[in-house]
Protein backbone atom coordinates (compact mmCIF):
# COMPACT_ATOMS: atom_id res chain seq x y z
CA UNK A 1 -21.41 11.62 5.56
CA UNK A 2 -22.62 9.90 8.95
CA UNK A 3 -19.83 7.92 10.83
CA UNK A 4 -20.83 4.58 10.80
CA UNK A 5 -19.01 2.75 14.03
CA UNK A 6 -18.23 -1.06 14.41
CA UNK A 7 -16.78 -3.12 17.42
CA UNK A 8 -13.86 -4.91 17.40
CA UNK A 9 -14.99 -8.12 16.44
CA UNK A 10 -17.24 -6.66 13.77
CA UNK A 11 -14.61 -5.01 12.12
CA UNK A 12 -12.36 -8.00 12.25
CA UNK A 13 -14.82 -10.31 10.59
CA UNK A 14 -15.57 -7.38 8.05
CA UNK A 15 -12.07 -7.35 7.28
CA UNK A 16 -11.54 -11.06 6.96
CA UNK A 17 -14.34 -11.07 4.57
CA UNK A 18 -13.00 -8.38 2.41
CA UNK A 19 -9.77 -10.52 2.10
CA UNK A 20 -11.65 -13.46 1.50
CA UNK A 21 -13.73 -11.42 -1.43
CA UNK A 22 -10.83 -10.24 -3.01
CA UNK A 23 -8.89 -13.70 -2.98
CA UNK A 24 -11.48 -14.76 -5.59
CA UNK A 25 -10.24 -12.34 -7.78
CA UNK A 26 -6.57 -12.59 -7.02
CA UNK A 27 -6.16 -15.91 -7.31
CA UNK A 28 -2.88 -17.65 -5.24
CA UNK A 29 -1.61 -14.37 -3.75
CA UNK A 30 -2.65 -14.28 0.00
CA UNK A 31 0.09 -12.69 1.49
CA UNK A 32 -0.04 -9.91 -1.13
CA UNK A 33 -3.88 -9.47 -0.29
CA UNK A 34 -3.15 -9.53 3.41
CA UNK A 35 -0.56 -7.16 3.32
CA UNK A 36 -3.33 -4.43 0.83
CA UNK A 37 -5.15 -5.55 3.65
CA UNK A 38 -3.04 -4.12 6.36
CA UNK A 39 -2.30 -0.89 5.14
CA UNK A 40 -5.80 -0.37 4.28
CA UNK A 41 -6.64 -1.25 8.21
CA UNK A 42 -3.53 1.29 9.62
CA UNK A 43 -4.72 4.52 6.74
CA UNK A 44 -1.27 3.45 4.74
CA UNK A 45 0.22 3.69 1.45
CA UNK A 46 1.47 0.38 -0.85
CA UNK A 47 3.75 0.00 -2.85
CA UNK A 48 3.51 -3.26 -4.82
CA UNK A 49 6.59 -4.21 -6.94
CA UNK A 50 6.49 -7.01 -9.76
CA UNK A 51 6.79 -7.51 -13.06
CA UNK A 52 4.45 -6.62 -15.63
CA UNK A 53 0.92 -9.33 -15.74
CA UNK A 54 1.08 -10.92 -12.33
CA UNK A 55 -2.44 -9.03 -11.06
CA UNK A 56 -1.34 -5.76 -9.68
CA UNK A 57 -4.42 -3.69 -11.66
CA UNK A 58 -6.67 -6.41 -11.03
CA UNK A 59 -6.14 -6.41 -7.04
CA UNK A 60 -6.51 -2.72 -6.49
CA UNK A 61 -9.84 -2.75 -8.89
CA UNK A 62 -10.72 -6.20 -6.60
CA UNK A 63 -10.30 -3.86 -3.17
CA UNK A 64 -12.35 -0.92 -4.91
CA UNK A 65 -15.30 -3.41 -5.74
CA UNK A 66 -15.56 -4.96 -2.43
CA UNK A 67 -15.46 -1.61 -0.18
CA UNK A 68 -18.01 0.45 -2.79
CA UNK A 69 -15.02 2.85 -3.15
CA UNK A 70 -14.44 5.57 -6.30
CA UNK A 71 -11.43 3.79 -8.32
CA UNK A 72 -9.02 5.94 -10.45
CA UNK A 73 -5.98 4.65 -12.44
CA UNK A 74 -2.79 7.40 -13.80
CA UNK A 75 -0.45 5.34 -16.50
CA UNK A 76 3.18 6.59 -15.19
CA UNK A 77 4.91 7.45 -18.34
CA UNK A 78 7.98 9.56 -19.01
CA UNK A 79 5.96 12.51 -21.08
CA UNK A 80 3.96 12.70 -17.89
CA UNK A 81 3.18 16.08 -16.07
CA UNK A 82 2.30 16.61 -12.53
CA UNK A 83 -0.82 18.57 -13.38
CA UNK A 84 -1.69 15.41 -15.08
CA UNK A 85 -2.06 14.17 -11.58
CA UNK A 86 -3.62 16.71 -9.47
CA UNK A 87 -5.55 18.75 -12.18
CA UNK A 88 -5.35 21.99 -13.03
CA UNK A 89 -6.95 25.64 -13.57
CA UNK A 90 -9.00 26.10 -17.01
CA UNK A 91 -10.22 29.99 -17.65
CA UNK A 92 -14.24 29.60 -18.69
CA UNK A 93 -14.37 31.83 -21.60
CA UNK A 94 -18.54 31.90 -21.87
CA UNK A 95 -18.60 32.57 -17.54
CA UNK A 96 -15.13 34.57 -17.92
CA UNK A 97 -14.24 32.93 -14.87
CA UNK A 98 -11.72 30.03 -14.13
CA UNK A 99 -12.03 26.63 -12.56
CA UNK A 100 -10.54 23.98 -11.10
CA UNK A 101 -10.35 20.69 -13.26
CA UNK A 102 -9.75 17.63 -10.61
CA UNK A 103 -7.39 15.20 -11.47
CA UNK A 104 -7.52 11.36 -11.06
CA UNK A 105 -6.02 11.29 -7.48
CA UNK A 106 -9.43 12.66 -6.23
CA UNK A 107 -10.76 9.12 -5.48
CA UNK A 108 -11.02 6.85 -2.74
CA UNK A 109 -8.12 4.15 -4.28
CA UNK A 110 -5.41 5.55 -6.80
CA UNK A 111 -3.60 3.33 -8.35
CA UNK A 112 -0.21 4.47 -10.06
CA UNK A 113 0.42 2.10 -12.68
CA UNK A 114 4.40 1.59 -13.38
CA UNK A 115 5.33 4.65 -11.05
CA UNK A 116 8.70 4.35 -11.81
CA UNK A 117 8.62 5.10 -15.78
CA UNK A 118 8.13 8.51 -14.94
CA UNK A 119 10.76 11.25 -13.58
CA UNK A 120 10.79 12.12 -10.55
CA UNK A 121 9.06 15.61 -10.60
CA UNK A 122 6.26 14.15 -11.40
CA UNK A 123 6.74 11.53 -8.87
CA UNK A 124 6.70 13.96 -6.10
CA UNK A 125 3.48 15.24 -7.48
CA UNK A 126 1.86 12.32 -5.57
CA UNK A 127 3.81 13.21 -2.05
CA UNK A 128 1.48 15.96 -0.83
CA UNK A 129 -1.82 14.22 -1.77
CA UNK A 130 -0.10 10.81 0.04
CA UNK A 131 0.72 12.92 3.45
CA UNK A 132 -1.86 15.32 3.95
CA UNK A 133 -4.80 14.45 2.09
CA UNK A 134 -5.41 17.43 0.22
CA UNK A 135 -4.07 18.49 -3.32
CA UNK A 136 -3.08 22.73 -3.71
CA UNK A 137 -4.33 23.89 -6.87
CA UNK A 138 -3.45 27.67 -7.63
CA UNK A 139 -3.14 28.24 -3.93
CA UNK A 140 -6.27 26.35 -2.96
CA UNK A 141 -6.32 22.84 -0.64
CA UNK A 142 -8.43 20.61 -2.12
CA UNK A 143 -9.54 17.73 0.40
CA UNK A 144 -9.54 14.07 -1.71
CA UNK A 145 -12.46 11.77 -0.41
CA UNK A 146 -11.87 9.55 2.24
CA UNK A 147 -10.14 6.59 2.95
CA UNK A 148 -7.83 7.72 0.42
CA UNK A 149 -4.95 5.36 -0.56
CA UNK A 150 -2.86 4.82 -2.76
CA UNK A 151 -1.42 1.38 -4.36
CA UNK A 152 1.68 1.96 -6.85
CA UNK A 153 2.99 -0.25 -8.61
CA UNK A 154 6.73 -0.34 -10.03
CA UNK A 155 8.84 -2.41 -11.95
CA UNK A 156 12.19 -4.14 -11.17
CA UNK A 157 14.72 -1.58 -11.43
CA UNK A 158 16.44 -3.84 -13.91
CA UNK A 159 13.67 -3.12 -16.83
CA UNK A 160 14.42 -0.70 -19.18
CA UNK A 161 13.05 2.93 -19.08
CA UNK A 162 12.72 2.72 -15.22
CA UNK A 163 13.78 5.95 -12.48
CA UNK A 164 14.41 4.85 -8.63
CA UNK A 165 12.26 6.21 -6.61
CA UNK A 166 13.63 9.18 -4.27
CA UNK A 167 13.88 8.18 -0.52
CA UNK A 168 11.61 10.36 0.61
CA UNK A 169 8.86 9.22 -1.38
CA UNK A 170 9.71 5.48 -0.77
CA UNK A 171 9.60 6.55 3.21
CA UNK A 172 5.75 7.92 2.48
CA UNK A 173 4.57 4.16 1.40
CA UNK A 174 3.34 2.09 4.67
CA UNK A 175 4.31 -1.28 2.95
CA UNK A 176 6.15 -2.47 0.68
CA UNK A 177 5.14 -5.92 -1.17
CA UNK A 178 6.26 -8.30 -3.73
CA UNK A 179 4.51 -9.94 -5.85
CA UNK A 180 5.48 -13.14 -7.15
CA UNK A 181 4.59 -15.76 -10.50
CA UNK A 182 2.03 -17.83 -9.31
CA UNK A 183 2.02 -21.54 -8.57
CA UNK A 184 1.57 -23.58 -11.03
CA UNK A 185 -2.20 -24.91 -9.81
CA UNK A 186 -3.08 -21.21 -9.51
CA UNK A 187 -2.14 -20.25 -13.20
CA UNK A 188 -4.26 -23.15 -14.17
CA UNK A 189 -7.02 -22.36 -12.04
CA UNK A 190 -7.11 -18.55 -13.12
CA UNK A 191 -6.41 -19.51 -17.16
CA UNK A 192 -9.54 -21.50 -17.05
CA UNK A 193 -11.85 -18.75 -15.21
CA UNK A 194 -10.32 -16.19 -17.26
CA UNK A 195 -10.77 -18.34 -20.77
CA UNK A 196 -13.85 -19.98 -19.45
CA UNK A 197 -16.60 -17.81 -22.30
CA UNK A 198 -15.26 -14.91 -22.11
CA UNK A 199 -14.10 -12.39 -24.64
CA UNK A 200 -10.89 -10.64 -23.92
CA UNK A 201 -7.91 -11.28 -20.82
CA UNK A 202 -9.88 -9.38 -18.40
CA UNK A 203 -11.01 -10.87 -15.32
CA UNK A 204 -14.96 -10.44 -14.84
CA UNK A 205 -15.23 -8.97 -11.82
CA UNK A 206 -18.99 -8.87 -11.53
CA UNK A 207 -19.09 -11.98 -9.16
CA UNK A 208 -17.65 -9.89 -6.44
CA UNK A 209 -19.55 -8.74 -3.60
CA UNK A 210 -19.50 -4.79 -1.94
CA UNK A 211 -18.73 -6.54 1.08
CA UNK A 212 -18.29 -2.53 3.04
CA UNK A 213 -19.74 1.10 2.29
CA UNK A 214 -16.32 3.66 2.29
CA UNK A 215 -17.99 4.65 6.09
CA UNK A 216 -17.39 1.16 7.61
CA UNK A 217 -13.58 1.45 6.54
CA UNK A 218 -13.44 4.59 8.32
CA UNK A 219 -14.51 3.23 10.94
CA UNK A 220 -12.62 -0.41 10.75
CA UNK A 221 -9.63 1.98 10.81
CA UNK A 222 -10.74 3.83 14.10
CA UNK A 223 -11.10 0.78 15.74
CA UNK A 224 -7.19 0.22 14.37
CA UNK A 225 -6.02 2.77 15.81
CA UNK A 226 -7.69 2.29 19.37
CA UNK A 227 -5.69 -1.23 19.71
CA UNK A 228 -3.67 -1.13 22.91
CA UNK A 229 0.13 -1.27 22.29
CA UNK A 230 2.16 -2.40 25.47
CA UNK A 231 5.26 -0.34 26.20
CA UNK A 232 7.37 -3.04 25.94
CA UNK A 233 6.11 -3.93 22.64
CA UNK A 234 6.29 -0.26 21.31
CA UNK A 235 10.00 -0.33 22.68
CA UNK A 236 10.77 -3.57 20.47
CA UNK A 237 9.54 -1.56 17.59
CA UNK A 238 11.99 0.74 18.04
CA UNK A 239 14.85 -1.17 18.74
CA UNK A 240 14.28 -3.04 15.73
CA UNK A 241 13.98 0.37 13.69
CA UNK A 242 17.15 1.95 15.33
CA UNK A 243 19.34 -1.58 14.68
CA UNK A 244 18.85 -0.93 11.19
CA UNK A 245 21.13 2.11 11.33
CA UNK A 246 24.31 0.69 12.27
CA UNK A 247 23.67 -2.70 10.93
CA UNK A 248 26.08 -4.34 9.24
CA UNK A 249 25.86 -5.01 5.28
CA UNK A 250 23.11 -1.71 5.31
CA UNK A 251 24.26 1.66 3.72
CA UNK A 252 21.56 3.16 5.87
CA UNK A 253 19.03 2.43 8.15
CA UNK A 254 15.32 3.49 8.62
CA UNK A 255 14.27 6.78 9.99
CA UNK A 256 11.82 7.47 13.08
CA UNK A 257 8.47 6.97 10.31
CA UNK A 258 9.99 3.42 9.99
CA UNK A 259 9.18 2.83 13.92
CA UNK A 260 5.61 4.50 14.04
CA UNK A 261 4.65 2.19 10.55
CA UNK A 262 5.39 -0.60 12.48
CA UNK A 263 3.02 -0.09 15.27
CA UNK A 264 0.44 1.54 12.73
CA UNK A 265 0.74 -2.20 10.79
CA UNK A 266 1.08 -4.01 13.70
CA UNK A 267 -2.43 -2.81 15.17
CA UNK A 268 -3.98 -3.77 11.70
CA UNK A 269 -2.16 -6.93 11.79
CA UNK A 270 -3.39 -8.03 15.64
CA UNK A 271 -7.35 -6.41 14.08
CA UNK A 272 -7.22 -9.58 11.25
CA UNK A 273 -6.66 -11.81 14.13
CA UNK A 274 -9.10 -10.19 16.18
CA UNK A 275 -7.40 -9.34 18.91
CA UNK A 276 -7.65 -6.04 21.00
CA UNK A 277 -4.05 -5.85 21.69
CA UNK A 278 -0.50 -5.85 20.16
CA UNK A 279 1.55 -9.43 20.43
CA UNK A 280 5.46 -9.46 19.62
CA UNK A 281 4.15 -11.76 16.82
CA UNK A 282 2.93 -8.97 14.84
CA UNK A 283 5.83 -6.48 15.05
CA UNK A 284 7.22 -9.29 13.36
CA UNK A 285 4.92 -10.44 10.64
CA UNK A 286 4.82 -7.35 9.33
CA UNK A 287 8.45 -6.05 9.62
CA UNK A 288 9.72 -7.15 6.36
CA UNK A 289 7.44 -5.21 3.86
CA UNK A 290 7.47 -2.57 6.70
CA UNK A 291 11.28 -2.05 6.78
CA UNK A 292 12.54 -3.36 2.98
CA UNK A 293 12.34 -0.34 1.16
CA UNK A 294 13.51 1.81 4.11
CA UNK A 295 16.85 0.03 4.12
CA UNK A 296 19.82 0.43 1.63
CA UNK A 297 22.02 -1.86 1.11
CA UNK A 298 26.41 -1.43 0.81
CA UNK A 299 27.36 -2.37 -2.64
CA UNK A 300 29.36 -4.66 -1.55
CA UNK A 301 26.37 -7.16 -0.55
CA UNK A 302 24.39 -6.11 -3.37
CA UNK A 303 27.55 -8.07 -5.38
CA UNK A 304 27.07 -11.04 -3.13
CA UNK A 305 23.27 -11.29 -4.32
CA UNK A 306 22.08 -10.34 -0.66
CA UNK A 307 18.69 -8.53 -0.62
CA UNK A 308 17.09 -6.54 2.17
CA UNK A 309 15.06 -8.95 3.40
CA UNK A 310 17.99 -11.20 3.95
CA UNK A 311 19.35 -8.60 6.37
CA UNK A 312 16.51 -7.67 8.19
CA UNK A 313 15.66 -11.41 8.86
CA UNK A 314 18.94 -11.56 10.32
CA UNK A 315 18.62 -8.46 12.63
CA UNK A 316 15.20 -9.72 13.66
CA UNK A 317 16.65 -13.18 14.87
CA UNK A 318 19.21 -10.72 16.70
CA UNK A 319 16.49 -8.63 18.48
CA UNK A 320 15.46 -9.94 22.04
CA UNK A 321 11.62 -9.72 21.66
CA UNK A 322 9.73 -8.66 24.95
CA UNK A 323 8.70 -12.32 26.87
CA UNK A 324 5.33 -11.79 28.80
């Protein structure tokens, strides 16, 4: 595969276009697409919570389209196994030999519909493939194509036949993101494209353009990662991440990976503004679905309705950002 390589204005306007090809697809929900956006940019993991029919399949399919990437979709259910996942060994009985059967993660975007219906073995069947980029099948690694990522989708907690996700897989996911009902002129907008001679409640996506080949994301990511980061901004970061742990109202605080995903989002977040540097501004846009689901919350304000966010906002008002 040849390394394609892009300047930093050429991967920002690459990037803004990819946004701007999937917003005709996901109609109404440009924060969530921003957001996909990011952790695409920084090499990250999302995990996208809402209830069921707001557009969570039809986004990651949207992102697939639009960067000419393999697509792959695993239905989290409760009867689910983790060599369901990763694949397995099958014994050849006309070549008496055995071989190895991929499973679906072996794509460039996985999505992991409803992770949370299934039990948490088989949860943790996604944590190696997420962190290292490689499944182990009988005792061999197994690279997955790159970019690899992978968008998982949950429901609230409060559904039925739902598992919470174990910390350390939550800590694996870059970004967390909500995704809301849409406004009213949006629902309208997307009943009559979807209803508009068409069979079916799928949405056509055969309008959309491959906007970028899988080797111009590498390298849109490469030119993430070379974004400057100030000391003084890096040391915001971490004061942010660190207040977490002894903040009031929060049963515990964020570890160390909660500090680096800031600066990895940050970079991505200064790229879609095309600049070559990282501004206060961005540690801050994206701390919220950086930080949310590395939090816990005391019981206690869980009773008084408070959510995460409401608590990091805070904390981030407390903060003294670095003036320059």
């Amino acid at each position: 595969m040849t390394t394609a390589t892009l300047t930093l204005e050429q991967a920002s306007q690459l990037a803004d276009s990819i946004r701007h090809e999937i917003s005709k697809a996901l109609i109404g929900q440009k924060q969530v697409v921003r957001e996909t956006l990011i952790a695409l940019l920084a090499g990250g993991h999302v995990l996208i919570e809402g209830v069921p029919g707001l557009g969570k399949t039809l986004l990651v399919r949207a992102l697939a389209r639009t960067i000419s990437g393999q697509f792959a979709r695993i239905q989290f259910t409760p009867d689910l196994m983790p060599a369901d996942i990763s694949g397995h060994v099958l014994f050849d009985m006309q070549n008496q030999r055995f071989n190895v059967r991929k499973g679906p993660v072996f794509t460039n975007l996985l999505l992991a519909d409803e992770i949370n219906r299934a039990p948490a073995k088989t949860q943790s069947a996604l944590l190696e493939v997420m962190q290292e980029q490689q499944v182990t099948i009988e005792g061999q690694s197994l690279p997955v194509p790159l970019p690899f990522m992978t968008l998982a989708t949950q429901n609230p907690l409060e559904q039925e036949g739902t598992y919470p996700l174990p910390e350390a897989q939550l800590d694996r996911f870059l970004l967390k993101v909500f995704i809301d009902y849409p406004a009213l002129e949006e629902e309208a907008e997307m009943v009559s494209i979807v209803t508009d001679k068409q069979i079916g409640d799928r949405f056509n996506l055969n309008n959309l353009q491959a906007i970028a080949t899988p080797e111009q994301v590498l390298a849109m990511q490469t030119v993430t990662a070379d974004i400057a980061v100030d000391v003084h901004v890096l040391d915001y970061a971490v004061r942010i991440t660190r207040a977490t742990r002894h903040w009031q109202g929060l049963r515990f605080g964020a570890g160390p990976r909660g500090s680096i995903a800031l600066i990895r989002a940050a970079r991505a977040n200064a790229l879609l503004a095309g600049r070559d540097f990282v501004h206060p501004d961005d540690i801050k846009q994206v701390c919220l679905p950086i930080l949310r689901h590395r939090v816990s919350l005391s019981p206690e304000m869980e009773l008084e309705g408070y959510n995460a966010d409401h608590l990091l906002a805070a904390l981030l008002d407390k903060t003294e950002a670095p003036r320059r």
